[in-house]
PDB file of N, CA and C in Angstrom:
ATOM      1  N   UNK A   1     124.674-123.847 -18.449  1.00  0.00           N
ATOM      2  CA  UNK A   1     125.904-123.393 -19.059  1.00  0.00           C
ATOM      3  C   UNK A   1     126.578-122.325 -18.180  1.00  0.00           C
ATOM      4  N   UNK A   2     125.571-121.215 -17.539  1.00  0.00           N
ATOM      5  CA  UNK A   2     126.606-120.138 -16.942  1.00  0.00           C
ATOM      6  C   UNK A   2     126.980-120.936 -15.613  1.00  0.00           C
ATOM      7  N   UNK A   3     126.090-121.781 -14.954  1.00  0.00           N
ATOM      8  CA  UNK A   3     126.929-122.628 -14.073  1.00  0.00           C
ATOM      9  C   UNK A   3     128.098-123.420 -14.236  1.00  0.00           C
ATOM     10  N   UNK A   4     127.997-123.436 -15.273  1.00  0.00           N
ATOM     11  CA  UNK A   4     129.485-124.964 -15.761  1.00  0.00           C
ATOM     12  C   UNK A   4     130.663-123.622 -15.687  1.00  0.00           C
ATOM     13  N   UNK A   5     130.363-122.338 -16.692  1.00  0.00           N
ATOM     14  CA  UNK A   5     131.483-121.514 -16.644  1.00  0.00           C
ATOM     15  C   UNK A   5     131.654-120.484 -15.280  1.00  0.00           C
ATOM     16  N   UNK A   6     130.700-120.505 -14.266  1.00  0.00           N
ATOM     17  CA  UNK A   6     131.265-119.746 -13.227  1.00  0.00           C
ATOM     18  C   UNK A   6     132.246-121.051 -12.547  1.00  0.00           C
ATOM     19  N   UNK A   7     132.155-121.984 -12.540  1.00  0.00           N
ATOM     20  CA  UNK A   7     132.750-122.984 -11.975  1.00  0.00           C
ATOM     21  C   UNK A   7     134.108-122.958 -12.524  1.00  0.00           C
ATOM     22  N   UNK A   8     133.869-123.125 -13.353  1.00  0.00           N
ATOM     23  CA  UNK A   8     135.622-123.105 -14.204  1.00  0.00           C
ATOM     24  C   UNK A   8     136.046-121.692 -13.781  1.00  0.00           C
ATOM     25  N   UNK A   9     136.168-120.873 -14.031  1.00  0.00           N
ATOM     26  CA  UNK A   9     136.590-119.648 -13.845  1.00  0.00           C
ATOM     27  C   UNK A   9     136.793-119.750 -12.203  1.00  0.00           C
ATOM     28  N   UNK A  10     135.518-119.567 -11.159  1.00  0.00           N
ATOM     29  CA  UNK A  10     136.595-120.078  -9.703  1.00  0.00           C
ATOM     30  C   UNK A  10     137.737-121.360  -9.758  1.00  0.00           C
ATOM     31  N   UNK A  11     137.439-122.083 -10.266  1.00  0.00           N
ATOM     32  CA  UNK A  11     138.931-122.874 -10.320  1.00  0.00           C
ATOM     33  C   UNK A  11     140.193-122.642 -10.955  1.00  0.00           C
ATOM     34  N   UNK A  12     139.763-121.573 -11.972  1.00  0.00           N
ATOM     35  CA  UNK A  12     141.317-120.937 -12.702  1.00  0.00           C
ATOM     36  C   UNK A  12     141.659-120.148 -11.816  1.00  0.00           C
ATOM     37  N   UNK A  13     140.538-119.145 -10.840  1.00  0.00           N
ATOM     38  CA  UNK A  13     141.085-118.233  -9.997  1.00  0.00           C
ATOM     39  C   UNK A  13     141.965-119.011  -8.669  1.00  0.00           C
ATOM     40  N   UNK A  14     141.173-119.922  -8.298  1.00  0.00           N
ATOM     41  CA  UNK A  14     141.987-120.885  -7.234  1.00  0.00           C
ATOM     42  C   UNK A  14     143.308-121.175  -7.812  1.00  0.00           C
ATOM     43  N   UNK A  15     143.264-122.175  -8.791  1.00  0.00           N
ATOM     44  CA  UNK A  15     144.435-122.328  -9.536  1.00  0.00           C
ATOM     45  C   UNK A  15     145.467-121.589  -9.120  1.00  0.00           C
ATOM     46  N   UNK A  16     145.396-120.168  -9.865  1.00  0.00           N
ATOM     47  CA  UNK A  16     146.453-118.881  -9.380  1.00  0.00           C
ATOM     48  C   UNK A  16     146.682-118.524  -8.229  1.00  0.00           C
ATOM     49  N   UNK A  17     145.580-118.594  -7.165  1.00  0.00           N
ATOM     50  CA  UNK A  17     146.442-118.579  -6.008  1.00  0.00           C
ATOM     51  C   UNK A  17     147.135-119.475  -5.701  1.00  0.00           C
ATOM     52  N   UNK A  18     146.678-120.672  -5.961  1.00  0.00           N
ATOM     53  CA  UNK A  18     147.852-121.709  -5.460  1.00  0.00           C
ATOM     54  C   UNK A  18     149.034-121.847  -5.984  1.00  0.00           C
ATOM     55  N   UNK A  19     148.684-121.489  -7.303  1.00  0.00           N
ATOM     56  CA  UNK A  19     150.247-121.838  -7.864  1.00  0.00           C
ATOM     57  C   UNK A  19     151.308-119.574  -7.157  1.00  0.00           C
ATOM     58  N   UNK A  20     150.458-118.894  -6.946  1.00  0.00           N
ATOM     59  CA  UNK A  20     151.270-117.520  -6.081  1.00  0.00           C
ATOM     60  C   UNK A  20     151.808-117.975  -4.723  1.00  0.00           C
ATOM     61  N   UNK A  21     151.166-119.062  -4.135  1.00  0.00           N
ATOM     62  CA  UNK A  21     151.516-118.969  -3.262  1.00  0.00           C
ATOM     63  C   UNK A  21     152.652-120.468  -2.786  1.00  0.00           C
ATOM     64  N   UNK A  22     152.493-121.006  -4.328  1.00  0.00           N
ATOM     65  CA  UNK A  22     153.639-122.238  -4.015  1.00  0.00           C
ATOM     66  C   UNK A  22     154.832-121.279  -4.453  1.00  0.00           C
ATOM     67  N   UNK A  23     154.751-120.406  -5.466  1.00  0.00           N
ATOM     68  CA  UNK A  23     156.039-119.232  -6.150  1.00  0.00           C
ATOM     69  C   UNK A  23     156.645-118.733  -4.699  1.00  0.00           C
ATOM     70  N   UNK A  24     156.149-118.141  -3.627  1.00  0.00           N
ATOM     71  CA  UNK A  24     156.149-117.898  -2.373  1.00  0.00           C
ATOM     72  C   UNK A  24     156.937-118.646  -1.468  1.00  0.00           C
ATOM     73  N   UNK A  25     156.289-120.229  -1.522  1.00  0.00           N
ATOM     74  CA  UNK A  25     157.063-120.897  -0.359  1.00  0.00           C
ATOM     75  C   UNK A  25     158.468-121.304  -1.237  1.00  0.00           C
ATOM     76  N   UNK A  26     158.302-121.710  -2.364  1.00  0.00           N
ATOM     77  CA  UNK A  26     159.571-122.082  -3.468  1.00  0.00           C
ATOM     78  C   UNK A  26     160.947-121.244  -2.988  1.00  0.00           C
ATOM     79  N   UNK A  27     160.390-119.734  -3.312  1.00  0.00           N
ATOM     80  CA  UNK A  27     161.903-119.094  -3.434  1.00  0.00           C
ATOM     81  C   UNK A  27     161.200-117.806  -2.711  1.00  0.00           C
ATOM     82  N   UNK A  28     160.873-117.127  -1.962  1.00  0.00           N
ATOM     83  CA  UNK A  28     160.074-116.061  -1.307  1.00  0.00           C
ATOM     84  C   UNK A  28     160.958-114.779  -1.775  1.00  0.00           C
ATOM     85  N   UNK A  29     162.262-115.396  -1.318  1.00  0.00           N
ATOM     86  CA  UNK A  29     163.386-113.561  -2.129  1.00  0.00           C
ATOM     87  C   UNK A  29     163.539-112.977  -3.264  1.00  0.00           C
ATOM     88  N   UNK A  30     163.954-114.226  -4.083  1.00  0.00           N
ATOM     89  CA  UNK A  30     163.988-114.168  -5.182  1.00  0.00           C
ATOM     90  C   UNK A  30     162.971-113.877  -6.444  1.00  0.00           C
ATOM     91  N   UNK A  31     162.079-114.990  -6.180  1.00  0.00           N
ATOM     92  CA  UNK A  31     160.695-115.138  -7.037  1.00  0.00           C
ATOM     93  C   UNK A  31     159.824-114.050  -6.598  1.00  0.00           C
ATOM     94  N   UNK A  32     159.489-113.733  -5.496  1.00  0.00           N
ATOM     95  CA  UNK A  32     158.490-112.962  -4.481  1.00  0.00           C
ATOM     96  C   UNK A  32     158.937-111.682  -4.984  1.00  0.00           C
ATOM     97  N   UNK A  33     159.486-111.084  -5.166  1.00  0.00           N
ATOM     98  CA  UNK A  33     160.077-109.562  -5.312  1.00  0.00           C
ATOM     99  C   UNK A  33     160.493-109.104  -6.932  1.00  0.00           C
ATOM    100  N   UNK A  34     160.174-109.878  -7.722  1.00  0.00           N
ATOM    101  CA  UNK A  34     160.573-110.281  -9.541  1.00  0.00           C
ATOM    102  C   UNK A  34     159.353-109.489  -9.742  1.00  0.00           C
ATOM    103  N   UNK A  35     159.682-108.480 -11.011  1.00  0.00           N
ATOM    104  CA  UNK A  35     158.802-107.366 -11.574  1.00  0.00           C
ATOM    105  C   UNK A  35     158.021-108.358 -12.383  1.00  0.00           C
ATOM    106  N   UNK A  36     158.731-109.452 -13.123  1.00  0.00           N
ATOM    107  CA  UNK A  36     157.811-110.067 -13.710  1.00  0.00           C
ATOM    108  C   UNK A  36     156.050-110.430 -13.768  1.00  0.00           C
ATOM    109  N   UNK A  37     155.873-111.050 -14.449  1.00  0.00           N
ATOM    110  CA  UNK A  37     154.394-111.102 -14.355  1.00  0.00           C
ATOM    111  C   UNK A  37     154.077-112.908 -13.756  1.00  0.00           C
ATOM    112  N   UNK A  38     153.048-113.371 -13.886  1.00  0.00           N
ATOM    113  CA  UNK A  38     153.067-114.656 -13.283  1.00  0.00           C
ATOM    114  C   UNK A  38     153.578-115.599 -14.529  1.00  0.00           C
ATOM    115  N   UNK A  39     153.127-115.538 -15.664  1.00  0.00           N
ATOM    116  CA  UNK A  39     153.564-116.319 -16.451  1.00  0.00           C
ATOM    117  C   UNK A  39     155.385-116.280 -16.478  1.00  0.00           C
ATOM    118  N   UNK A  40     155.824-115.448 -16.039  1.00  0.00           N
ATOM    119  CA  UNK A  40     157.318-114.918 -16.101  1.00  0.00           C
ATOM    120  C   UNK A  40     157.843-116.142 -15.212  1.00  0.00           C
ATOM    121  N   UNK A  41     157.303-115.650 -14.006  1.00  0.00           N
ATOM    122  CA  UNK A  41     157.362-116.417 -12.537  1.00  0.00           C
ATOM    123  C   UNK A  41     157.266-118.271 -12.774  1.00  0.00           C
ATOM    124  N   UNK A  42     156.180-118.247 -13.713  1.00  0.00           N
ATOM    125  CA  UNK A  42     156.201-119.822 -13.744  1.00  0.00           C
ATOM    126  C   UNK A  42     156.982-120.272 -14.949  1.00  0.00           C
ATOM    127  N   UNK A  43     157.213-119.694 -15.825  1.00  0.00           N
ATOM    128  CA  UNK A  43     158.847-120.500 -16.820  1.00  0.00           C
ATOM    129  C   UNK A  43     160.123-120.753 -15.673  1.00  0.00           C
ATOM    130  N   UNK A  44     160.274-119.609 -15.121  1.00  0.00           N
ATOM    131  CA  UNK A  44     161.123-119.451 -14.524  1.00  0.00           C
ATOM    132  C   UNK A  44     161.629-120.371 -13.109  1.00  0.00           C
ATOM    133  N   UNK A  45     160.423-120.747 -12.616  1.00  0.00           N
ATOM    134  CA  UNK A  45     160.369-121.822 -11.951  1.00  0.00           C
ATOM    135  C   UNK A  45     160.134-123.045 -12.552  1.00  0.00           C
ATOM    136  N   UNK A  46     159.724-122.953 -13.686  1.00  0.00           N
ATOM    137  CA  UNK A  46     159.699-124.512 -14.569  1.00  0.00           C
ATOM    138  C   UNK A  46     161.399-125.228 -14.684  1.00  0.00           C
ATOM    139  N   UNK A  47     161.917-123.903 -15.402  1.00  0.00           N
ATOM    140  CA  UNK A  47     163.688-123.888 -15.662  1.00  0.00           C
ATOM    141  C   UNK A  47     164.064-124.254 -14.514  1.00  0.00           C
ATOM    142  N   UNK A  48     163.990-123.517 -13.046  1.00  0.00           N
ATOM    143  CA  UNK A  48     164.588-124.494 -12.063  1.00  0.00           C
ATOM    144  C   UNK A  48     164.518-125.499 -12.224  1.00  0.00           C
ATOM    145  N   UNK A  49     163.453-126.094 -11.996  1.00  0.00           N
ATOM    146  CA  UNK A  49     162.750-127.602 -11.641  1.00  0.00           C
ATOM    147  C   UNK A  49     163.363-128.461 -12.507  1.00  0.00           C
ATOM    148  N   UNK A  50     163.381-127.985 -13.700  1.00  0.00           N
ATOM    149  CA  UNK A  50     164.264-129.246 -15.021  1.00  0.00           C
ATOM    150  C   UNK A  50     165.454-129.279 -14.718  1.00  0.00           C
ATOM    151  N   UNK A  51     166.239-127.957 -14.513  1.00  0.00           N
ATOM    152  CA  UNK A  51     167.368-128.073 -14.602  1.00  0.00           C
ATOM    153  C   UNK A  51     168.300-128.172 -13.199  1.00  0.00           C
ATOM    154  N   UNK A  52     167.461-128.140 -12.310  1.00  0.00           N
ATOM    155  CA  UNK A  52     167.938-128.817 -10.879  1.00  0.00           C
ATOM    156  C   UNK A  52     167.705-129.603  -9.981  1.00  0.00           C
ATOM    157  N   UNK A  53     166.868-130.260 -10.729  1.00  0.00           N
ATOM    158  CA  UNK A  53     165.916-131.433  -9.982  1.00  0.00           C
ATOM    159  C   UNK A  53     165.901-132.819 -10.942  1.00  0.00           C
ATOM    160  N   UNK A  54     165.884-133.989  -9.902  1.00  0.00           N
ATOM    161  CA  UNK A  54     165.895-135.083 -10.752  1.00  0.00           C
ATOM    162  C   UNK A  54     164.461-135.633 -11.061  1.00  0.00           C
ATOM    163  N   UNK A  55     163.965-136.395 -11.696  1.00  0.00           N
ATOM    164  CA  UNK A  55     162.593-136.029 -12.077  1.00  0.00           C
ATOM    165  C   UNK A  55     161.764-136.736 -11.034  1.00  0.00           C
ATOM    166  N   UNK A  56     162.518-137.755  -9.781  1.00  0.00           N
ATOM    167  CA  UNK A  56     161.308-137.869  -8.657  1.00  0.00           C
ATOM    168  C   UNK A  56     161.194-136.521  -7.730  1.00  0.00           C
ATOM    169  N   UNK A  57     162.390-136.019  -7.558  1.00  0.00           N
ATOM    170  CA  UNK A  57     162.390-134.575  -6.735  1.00  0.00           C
ATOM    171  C   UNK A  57     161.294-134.063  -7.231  1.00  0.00           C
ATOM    172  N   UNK A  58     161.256-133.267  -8.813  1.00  0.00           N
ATOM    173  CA  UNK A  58     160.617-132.519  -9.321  1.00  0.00           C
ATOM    174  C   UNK A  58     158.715-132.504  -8.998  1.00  0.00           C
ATOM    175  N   UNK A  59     158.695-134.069  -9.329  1.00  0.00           N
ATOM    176  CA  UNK A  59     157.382-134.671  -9.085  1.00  0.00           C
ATOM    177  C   UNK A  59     156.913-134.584  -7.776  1.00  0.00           C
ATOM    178  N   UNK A  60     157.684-135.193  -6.884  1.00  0.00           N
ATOM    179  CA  UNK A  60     157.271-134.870  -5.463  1.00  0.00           C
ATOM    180  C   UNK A  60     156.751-133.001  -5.023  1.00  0.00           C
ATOM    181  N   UNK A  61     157.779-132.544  -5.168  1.00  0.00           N
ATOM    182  CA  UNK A  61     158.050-130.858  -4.846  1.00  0.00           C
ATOM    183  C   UNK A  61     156.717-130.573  -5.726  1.00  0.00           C
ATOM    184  N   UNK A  62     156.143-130.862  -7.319  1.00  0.00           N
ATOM    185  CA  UNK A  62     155.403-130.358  -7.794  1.00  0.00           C
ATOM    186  C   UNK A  62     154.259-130.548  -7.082  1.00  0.00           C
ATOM    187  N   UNK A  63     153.634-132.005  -7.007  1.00  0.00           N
ATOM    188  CA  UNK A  63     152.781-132.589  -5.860  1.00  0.00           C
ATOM    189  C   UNK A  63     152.315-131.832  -4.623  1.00  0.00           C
ATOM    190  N   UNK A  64     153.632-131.966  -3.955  1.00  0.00           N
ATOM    191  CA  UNK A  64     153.190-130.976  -2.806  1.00  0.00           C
ATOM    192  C   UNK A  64     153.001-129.622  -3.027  1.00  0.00           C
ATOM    193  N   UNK A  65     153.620-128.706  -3.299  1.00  0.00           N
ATOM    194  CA  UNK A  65     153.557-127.583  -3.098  1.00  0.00           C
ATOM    195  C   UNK A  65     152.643-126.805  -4.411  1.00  0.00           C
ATOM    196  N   UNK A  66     152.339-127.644  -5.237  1.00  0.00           N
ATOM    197  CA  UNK A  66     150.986-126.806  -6.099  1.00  0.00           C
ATOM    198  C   UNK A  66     149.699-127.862  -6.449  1.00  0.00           C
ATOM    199  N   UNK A  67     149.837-128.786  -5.731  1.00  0.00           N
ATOM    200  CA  UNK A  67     148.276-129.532  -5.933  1.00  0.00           C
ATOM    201  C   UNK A  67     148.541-129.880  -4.017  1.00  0.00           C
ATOM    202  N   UNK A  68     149.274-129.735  -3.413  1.00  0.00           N
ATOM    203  CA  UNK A  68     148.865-129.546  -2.027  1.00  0.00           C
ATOM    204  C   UNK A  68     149.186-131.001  -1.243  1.00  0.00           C
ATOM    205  N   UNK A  69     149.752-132.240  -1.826  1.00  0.00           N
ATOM    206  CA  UNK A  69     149.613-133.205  -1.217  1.00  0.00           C
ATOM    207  C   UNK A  69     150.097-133.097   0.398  1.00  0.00           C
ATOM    208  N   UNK A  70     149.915-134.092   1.381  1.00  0.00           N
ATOM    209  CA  UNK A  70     150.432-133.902   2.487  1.00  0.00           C
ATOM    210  C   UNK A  70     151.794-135.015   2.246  1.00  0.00           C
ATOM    211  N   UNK A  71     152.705-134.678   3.336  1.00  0.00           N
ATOM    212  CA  UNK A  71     153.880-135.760   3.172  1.00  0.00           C
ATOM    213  C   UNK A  71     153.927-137.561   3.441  1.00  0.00           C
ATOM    214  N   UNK A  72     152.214-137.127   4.137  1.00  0.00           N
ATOM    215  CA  UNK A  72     151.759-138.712   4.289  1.00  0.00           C
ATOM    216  C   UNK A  72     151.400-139.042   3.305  1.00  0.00           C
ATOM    217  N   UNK A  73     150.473-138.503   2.443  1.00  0.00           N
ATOM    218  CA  UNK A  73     150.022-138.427   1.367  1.00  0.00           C
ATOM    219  C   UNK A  73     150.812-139.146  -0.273  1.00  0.00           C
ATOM    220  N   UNK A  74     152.263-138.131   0.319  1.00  0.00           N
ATOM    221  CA  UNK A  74     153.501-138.509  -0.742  1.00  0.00           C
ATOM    222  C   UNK A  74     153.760-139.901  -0.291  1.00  0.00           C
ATOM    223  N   UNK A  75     153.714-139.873   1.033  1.00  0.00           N
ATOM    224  CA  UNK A  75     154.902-141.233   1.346  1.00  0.00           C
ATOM    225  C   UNK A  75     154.064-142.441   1.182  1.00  0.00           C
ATOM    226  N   UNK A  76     152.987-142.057   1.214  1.00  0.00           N
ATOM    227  CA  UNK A  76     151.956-143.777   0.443  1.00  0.00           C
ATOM    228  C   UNK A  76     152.322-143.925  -1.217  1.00  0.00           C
ATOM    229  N   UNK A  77     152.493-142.382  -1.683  1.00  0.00           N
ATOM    230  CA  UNK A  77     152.532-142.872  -3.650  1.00  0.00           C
ATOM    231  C   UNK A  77     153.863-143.372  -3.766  1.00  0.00           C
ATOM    232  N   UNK A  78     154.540-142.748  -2.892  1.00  0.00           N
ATOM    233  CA  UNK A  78     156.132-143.441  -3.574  1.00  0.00           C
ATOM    234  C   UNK A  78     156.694-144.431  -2.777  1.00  0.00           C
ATOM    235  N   UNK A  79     156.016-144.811  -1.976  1.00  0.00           N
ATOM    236  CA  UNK A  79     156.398-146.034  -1.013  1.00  0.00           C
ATOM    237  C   UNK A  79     157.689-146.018  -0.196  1.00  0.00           C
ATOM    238  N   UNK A  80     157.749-144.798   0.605  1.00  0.00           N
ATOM    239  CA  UNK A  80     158.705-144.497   1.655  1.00  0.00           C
ATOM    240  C   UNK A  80     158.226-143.855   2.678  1.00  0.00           C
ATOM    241  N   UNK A  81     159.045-143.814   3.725  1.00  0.00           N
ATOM    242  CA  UNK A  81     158.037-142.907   5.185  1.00  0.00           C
ATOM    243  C   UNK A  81     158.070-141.399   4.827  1.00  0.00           C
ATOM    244  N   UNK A  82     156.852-140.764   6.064  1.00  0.00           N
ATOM    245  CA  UNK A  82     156.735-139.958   6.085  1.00  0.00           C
ATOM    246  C   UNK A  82     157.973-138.527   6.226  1.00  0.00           C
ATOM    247  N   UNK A  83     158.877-139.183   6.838  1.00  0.00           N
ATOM    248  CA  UNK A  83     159.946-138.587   7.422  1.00  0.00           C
ATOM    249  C   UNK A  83     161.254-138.021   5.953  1.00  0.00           C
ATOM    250  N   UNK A  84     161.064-139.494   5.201  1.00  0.00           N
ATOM    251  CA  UNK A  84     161.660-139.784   4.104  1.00  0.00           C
ATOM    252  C   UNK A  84     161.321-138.590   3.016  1.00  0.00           C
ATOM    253  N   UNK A  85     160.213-138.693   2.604  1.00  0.00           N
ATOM    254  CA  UNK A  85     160.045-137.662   2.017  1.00  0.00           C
ATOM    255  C   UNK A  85     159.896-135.721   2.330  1.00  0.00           C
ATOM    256  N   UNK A  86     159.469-136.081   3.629  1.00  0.00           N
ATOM    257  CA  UNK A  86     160.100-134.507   4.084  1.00  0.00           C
ATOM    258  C   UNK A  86     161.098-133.711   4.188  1.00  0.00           C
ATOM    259  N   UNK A  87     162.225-135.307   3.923  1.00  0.00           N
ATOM    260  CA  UNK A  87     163.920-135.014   4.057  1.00  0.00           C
ATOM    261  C   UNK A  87     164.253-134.120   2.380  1.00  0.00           C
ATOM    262  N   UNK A  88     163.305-135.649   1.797  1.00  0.00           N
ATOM    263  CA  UNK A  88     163.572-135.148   0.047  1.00  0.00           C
ATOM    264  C   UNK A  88     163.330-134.120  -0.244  1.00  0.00           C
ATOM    265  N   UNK A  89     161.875-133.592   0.222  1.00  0.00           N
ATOM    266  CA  UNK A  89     161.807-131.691  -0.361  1.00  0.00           C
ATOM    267  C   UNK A  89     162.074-130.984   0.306  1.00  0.00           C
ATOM    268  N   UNK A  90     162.661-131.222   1.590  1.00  0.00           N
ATOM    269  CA  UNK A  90     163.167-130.013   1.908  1.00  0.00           C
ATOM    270  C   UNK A  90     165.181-130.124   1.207  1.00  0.00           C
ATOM    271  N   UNK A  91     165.289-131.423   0.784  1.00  0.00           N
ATOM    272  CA  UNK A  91     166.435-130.830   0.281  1.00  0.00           C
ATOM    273  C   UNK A  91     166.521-130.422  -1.440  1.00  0.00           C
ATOM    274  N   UNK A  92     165.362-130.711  -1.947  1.00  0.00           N
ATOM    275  CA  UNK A  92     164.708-130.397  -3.584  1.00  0.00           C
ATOM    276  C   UNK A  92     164.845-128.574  -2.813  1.00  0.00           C
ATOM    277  N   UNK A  93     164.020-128.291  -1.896  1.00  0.00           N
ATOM    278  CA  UNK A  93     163.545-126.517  -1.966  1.00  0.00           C
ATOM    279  C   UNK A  93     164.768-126.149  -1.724  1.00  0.00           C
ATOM    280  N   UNK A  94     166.123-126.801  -0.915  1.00  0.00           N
ATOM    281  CA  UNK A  94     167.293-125.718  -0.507  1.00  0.00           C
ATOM    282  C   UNK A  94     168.343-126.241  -2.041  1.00  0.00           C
ATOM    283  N   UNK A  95     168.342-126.824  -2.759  1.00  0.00           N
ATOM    284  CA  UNK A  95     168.942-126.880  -4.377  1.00  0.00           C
ATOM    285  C   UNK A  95     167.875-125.725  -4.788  1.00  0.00           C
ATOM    286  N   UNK A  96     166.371-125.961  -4.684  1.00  0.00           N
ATOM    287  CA  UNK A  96     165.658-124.333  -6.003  1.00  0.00           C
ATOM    288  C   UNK A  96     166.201-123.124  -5.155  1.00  0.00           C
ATOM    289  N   UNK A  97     166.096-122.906  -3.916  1.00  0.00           N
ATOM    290  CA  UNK A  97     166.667-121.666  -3.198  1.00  0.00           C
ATOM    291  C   UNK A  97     168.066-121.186  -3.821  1.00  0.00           C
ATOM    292  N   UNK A  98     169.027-122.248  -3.593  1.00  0.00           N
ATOM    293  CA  UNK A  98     170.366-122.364  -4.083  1.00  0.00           C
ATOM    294  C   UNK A  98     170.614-121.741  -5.562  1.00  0.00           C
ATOM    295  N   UNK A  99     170.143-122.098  -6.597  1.00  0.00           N
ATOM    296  CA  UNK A  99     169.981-122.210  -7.702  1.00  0.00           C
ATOM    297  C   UNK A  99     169.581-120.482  -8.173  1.00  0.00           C
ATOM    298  N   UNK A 100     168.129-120.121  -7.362  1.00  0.00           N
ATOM    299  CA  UNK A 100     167.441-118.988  -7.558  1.00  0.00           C
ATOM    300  C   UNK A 100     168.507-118.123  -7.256  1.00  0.00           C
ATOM    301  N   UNK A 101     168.733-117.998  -6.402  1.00  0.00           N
ATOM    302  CA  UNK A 101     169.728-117.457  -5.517  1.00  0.00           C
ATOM    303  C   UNK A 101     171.283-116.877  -6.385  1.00  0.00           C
ATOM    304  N   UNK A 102     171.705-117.780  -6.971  1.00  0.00           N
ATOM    305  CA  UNK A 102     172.687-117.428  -7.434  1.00  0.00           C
ATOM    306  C   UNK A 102     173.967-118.130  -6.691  1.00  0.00           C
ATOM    307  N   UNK A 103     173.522-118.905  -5.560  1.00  0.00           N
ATOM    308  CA  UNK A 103     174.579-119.599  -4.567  1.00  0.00           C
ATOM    309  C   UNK A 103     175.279-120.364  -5.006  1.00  0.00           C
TER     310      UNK A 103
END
C-alpha cells in the first residue's frame, strides 16, 4: 500500500511540473508573472483553449504541450505530416499568446 501511494503522489508531483511548465511555454508573459495560484493559471488557460481554439487545435496543443507528444508523434494520430502539424501549433500558441495578451 505505501508503495502504490508513494507512486501516485510522484506522479501528481510530475503532473504539476508538467502542466508549470506547459503554463510557461503557452504564454511565458502573461501566465508566468500572474499572482495567481496554479489552479488560477489552469481555468485560465482552460478559457483560452475553449474560447480560441477549434477543438482539433485545442487537442493537438493539449497533446503536445502537457502529455508531451512529439510532432511526429501528432502527425501519425491525425494523419498529416510532420511539418503540418508544427504549422498548426505554432499557429494555435500565437492565437493563445494573442488572446492572453490582450492583442
Amino acid at each position: 500500500m505505501f508503495g502504490i501511494a508513494r507512486h501516485r503522489a510522484l506522479q501528481a508531483l510530475r503532473g504539476r511540473r508538467r502542466l508549470q511548465r506547459a503554463l510557461r511555454r503557452l504564454a511565458p508573459t502573461q501566465l508566468g508573472d500572474a499572482d495567481t495560484s496554479a489552479d488560477g493559471e489552469l481555468l485560465q488557460v482552460r478559457d483560452l483553449l475553449e474560447r480560441h481554439l477549434s477543438p482539433d487545435d485545442r487537442t493537438l496543443v493539449v497533446l503536445r504541450y502537457l502529455h508531451g507528444f512529439s510532432a511526429e508523434e501528432l502527425a501519425e494520430i491525425v494523419g498529416r505530416s510532420p511539418a503540418a502539424v508544427r504549422q498548426r501549433l505554432s499557429r494555435a500558441r500565437s492565437k493563445l499568446v494573442e488572446a492572453a495578451t490582450g492583442g
